[in-house]
N, C-alpha and C. Protein backbone atom coordinates (compact mmCIF):
# COMPACT_ATOMS: atom_id res chain seq x y z
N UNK A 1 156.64 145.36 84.07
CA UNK A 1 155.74 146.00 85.00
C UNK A 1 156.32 145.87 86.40
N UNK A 2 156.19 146.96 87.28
CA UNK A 2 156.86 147.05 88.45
C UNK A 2 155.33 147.56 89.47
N UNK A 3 155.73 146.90 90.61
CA UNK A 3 154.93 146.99 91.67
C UNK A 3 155.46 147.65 92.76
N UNK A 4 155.11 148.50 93.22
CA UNK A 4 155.72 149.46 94.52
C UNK A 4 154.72 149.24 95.92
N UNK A 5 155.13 148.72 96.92
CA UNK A 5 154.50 148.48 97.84
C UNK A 5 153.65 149.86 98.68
N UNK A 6 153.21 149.66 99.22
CA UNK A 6 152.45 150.62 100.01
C UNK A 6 151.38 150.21 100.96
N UNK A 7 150.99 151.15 101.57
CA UNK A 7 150.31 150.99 102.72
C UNK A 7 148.90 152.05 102.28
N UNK A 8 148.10 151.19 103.56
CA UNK A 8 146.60 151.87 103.31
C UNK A 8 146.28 152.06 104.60
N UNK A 9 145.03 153.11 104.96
CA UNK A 9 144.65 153.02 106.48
C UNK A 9 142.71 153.06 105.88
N UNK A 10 142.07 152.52 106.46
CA UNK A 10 140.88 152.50 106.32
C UNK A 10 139.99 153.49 107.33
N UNK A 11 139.18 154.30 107.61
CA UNK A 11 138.42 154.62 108.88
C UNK A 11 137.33 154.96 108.60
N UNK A 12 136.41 154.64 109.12
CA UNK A 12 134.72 155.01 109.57
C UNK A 12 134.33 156.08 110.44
N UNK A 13 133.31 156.70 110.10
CA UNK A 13 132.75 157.99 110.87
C UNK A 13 131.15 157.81 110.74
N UNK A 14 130.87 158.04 111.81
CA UNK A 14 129.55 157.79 111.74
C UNK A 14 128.95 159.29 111.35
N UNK A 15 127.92 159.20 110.53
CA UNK A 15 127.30 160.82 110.41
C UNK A 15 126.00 160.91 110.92
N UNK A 16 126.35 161.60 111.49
CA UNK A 16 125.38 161.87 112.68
C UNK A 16 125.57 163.53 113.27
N UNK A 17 124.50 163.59 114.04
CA UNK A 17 124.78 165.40 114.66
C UNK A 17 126.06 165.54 114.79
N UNK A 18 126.85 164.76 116.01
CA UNK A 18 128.36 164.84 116.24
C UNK A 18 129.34 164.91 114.94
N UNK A 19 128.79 164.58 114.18
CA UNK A 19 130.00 164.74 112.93
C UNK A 19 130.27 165.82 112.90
N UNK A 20 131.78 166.03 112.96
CA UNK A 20 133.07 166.83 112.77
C UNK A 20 134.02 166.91 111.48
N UNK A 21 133.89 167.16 110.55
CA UNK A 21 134.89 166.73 109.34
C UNK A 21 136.29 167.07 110.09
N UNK A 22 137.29 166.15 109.41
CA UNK A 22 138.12 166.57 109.64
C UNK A 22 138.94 167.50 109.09
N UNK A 23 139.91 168.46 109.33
CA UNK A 23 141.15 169.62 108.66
C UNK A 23 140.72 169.45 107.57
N UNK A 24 141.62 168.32 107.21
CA UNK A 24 141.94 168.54 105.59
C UNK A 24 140.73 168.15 104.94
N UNK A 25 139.29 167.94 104.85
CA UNK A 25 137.97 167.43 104.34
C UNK A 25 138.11 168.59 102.94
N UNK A 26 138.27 168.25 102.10
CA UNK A 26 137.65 169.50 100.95
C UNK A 26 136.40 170.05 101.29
N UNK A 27 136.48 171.19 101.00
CA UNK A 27 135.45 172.35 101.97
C UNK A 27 134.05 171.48 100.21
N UNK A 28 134.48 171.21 98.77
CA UNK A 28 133.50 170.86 98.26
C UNK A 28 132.80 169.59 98.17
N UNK A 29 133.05 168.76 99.53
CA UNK A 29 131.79 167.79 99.75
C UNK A 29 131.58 167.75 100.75
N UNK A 30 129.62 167.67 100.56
CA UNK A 30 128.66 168.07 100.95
C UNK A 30 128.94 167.72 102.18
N UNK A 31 128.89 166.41 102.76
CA UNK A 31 128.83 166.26 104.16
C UNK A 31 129.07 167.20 104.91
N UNK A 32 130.12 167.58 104.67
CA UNK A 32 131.67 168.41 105.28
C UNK A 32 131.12 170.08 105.37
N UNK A 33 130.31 170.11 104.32
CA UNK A 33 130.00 171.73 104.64
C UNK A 33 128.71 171.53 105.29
N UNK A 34 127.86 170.94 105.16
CA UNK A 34 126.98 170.73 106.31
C UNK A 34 127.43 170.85 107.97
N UNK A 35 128.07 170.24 107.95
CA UNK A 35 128.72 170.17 109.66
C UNK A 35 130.04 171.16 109.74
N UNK A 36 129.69 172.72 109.15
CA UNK A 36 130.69 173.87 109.04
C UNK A 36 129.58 174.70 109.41
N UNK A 37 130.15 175.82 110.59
CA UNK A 37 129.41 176.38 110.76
C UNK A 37 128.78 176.52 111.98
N UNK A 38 128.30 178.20 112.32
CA UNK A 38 126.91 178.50 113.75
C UNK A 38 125.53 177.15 113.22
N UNK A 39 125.30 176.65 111.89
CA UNK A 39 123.82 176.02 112.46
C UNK A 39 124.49 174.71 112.18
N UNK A 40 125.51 174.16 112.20
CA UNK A 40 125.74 172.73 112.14
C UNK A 40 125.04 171.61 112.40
N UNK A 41 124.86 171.62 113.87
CA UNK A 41 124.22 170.89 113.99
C UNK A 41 123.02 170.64 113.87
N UNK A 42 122.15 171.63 113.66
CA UNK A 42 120.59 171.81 113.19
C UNK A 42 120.76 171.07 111.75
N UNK A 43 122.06 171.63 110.82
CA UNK A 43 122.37 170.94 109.56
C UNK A 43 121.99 169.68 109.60
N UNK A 44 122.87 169.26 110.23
CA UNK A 44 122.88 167.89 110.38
C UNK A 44 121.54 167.13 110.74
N UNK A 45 120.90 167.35 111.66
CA UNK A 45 119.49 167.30 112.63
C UNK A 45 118.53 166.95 110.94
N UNK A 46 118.64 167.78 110.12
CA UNK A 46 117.89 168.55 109.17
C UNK A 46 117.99 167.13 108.33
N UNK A 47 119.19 166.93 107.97
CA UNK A 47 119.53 165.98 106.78
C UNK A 47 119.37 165.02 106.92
N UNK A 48 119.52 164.34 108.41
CA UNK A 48 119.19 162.39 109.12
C UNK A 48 117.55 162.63 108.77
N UNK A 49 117.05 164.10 109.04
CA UNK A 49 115.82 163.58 109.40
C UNK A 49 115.15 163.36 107.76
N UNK A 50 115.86 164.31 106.30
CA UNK A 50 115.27 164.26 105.31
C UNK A 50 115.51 163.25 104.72
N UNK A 51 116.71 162.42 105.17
CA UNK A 51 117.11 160.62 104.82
C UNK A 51 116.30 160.08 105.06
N UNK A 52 115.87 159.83 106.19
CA UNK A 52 115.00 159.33 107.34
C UNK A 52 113.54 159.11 106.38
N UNK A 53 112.97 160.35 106.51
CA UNK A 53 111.86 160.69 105.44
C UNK A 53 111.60 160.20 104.58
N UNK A 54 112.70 160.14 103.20
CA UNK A 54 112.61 159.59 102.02
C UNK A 54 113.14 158.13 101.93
N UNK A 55 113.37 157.78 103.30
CA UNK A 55 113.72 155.91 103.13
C UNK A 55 112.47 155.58 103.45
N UNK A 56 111.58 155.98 104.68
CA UNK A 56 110.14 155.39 105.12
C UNK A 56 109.61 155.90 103.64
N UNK A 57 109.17 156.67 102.80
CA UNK A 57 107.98 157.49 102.35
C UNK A 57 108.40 156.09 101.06
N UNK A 58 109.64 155.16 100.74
CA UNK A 58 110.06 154.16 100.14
C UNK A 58 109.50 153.18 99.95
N UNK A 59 109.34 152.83 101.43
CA UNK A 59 108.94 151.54 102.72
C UNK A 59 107.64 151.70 103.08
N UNK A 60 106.57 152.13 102.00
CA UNK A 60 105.43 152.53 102.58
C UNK A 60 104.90 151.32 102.57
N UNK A 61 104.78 150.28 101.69
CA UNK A 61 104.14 148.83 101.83
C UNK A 61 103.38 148.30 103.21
N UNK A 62 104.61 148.39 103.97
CA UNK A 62 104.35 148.09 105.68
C UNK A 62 105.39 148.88 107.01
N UNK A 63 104.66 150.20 106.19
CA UNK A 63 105.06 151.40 106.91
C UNK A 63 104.40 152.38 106.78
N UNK A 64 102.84 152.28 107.30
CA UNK A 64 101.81 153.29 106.93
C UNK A 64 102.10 154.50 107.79
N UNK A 65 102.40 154.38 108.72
CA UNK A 65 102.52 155.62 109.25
C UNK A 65 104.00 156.42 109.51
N UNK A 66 104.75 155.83 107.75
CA UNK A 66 105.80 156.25 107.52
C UNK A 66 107.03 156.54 108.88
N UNK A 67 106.91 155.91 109.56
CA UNK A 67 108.08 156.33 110.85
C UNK A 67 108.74 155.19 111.24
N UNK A 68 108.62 154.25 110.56
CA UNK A 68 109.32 152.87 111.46
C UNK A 68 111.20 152.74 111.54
N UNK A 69 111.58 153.01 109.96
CA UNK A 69 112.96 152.92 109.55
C UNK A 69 113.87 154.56 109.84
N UNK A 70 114.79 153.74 110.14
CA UNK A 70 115.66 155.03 110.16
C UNK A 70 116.96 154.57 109.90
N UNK A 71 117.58 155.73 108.90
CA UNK A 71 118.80 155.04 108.34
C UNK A 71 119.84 155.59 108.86
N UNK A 72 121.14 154.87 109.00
CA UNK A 72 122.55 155.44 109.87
C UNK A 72 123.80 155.01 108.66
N UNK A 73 124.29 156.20 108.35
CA UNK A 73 125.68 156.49 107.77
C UNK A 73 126.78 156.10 108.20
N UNK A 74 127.56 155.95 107.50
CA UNK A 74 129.06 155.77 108.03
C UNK A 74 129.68 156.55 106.57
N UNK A 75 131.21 157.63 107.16
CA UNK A 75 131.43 158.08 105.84
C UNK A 75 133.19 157.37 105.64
N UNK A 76 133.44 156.75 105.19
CA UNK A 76 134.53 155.80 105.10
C UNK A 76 135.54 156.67 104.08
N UNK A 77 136.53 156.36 104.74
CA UNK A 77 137.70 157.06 103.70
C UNK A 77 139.11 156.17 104.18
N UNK A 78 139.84 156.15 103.07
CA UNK A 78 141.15 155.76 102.92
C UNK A 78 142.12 156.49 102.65
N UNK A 79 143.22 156.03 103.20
CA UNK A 79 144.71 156.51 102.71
C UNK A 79 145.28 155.96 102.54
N UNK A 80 146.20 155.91 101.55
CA UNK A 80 147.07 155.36 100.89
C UNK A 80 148.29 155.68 100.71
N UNK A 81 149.57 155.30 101.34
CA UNK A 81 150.97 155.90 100.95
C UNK A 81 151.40 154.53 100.46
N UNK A 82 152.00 155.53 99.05
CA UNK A 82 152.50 154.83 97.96
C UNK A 82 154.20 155.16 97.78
C-alpha cells in the first residue's frame, strides 16, 4: 500500500443574503441556485426566514411566541490536491 501526500484547503461562508456562490459552484446545489439570479437576494431573505420559522415552530416549549431563535449557516467546503 502506497500513500501519496497531498494537501487540503478548508473555507467557510456564511449564508446569508450576501452569499455569492462561487464560479465553479455546480449550478445543481441548492444553495447556489438560490443566490443566482434578478430575485437573489429576496431568495435568500425567503429561506433564513423559512429556517428561522421551522427551528422556533421546534422550540415551542419556551418559545411561545415562536420568534426567539434564529439560526446562522456556514457552507464549508474543501479542496484537496492529491
Amino acid at each position: 500500500m502506497t500513500t501519496e501526500n497531498f494537501t487540503f484547503s478548508i473555507t467557510r461562508i456564511p449564508f446569508n443574503e450576501d452569499y455569492r456562490p462561487a464560479d465553479g459552484t455546480r449550478i445543481t446545489t441548492n444553495f447556489a441556485n438560490l443566490a443566482r439570479g434578478e430575485c437573489r437576494r429576496e431568495n435568500l431573505r425567503n429561506t433564513i426566514s423559512m429556517i428561522n420559522n421551522r427551528f422556533n415552530d421546534l422550540a415551542h416549549w419556551d418559545n411561545p411566541s415562536a420568534d426567539r431563535y434564529a439560526v446562522e449557516l456556514d457552507i464549508i467546503s474543501v479542496e484537496m490536491h492529491i
